[in-house]
C-alpha atoms as a PDB file:
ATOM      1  CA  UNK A   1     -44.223  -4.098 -30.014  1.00  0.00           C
ATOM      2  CA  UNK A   2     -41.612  -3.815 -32.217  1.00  0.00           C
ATOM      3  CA  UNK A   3     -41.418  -0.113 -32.076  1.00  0.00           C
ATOM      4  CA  UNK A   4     -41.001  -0.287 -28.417  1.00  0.00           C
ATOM      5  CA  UNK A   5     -37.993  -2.917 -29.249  1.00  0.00           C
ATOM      6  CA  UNK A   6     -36.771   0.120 -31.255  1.00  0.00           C
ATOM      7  CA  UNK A   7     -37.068   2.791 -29.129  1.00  0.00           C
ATOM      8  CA  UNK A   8     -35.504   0.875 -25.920  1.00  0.00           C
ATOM      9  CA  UNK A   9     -32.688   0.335 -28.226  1.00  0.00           C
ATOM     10  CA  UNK A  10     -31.994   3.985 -29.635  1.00  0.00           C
ATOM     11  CA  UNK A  11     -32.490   4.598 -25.744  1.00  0.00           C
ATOM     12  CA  UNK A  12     -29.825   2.274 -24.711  1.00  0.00           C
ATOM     13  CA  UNK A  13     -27.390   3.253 -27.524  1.00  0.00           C
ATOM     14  CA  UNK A  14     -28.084   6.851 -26.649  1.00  0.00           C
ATOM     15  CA  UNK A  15     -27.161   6.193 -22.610  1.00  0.00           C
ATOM     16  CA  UNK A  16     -24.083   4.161 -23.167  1.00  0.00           C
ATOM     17  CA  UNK A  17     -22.704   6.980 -25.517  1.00  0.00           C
ATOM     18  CA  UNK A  18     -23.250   9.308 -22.957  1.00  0.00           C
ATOM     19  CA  UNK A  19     -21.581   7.394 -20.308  1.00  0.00           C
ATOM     20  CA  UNK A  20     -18.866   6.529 -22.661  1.00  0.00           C
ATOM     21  CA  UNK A  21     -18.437  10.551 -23.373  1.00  0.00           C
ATOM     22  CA  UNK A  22     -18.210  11.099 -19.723  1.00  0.00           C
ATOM     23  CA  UNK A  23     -15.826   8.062 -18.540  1.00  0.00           C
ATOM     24  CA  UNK A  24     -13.730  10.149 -21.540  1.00  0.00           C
ATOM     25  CA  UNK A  25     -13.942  13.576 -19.871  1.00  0.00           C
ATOM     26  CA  UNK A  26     -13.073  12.078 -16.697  1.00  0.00           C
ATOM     27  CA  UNK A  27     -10.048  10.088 -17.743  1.00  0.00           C
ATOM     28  CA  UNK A  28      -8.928  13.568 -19.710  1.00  0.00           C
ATOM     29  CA  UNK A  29      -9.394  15.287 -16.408  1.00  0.00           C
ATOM     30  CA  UNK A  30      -7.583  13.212 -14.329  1.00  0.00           C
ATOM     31  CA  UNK A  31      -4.245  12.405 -17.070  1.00  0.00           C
ATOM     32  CA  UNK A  32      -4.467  14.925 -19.551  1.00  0.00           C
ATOM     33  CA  UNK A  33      -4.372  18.049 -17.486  1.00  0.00           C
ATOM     34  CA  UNK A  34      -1.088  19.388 -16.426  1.00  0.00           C
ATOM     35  CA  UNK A  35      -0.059  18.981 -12.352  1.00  0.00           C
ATOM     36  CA  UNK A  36      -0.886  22.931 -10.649  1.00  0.00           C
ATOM     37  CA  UNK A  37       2.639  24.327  -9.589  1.00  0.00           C
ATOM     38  CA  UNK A  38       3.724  24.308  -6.272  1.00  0.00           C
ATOM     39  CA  UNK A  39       1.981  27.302  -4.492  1.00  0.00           C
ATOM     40  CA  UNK A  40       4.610  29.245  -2.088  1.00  0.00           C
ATOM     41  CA  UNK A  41       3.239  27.587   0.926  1.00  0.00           C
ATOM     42  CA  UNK A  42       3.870  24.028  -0.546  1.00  0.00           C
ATOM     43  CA  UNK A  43       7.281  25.020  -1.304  1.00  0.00           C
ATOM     44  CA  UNK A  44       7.831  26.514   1.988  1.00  0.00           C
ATOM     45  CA  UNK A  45       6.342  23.069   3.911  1.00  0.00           C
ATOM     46  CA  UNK A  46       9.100  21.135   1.606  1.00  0.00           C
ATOM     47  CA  UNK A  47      11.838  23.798   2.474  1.00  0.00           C
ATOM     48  CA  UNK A  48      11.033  23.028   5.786  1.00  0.00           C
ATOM     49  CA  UNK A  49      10.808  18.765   5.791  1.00  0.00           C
ATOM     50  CA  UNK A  50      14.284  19.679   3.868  1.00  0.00           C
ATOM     51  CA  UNK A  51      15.945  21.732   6.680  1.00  0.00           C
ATOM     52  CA  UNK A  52      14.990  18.960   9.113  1.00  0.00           C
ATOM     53  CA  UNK A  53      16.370  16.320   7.716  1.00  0.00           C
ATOM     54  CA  UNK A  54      19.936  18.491   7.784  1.00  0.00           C
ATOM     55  CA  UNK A  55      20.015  19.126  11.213  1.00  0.00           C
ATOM     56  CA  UNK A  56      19.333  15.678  11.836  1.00  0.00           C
ATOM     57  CA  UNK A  57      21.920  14.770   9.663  1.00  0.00           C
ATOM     58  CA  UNK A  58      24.634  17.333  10.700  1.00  0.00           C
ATOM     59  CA  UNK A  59      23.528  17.776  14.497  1.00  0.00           C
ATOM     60  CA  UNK A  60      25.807  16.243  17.387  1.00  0.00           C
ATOM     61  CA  UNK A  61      22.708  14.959  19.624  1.00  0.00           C
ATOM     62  CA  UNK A  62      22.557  11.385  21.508  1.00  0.00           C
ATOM     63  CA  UNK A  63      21.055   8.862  19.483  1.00  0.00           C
ATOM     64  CA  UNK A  64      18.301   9.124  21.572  1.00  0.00           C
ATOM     65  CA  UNK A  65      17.494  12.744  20.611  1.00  0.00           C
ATOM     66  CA  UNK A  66      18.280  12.160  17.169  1.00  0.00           C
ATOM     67  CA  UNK A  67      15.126   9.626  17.018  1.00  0.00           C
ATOM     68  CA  UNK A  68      12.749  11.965  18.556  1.00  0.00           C
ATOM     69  CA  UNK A  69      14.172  14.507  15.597  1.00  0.00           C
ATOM     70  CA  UNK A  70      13.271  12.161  13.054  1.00  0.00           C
ATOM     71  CA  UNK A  71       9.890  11.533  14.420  1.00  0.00           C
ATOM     72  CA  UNK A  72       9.361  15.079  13.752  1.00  0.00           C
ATOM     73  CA  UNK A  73      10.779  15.156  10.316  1.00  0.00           C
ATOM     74  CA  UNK A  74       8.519  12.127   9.632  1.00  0.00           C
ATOM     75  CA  UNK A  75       5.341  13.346  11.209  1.00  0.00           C
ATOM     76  CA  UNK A  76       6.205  16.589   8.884  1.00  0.00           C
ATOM     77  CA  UNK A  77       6.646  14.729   5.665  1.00  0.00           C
ATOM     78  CA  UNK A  78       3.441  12.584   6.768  1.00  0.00           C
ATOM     79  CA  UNK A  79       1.381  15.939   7.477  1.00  0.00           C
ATOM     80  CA  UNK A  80       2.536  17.292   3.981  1.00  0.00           C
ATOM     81  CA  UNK A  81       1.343  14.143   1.903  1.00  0.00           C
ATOM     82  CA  UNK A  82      -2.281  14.670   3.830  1.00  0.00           C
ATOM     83  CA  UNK A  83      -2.414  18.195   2.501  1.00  0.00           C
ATOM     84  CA  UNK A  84      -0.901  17.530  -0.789  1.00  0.00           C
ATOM     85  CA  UNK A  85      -1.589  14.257  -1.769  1.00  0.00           C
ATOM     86  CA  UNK A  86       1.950  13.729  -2.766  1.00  0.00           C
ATOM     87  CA  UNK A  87       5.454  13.212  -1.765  1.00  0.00           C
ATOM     88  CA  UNK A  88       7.397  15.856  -0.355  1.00  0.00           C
END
């Protein structure tokens, strides 16, 4: 009986090290790496949520034109964090 005591315990020690290794990996994964650079078509999509919100800023359109331009500029920048997952 008390071998079976044992053995459940070296067990249980033996599991919770492992998860502990792996909740380590993970939280080295996800903090310690360093962020991929921005690929040319990431920095092309920003270039272009950029350029928008310039000629909304600098064009001479009715106000009511100059909402539908920053619906687009928004629906960009919302499109971009989808594909990302971050802020443009």
């Amino acid at each position: 009986m008390t071998s079976r005591i044992q053995q459940w315990g070296r067990q249980a020690w033996l599991w919770l090290f492992i998860l502990v290794l792996i909740g380590a990996a993970l939280l080295y994964y996800i903090f310690g790496t360093s962020p991929v650079p921005d690929s040319q078509e990431q920095r092309n999509d920003r270039a272009a949520i950029k350029d928008c919100w310039q000629r909304h800023a600098n064009s001479p359109l009715s106000p009511t034109e100059l909402k539908y331009v920053a619906e687009a500029c928004e629906f960009m920048e919302n499109e971009f964090i989808l594909k990302y997952r971050q802020d443009p």
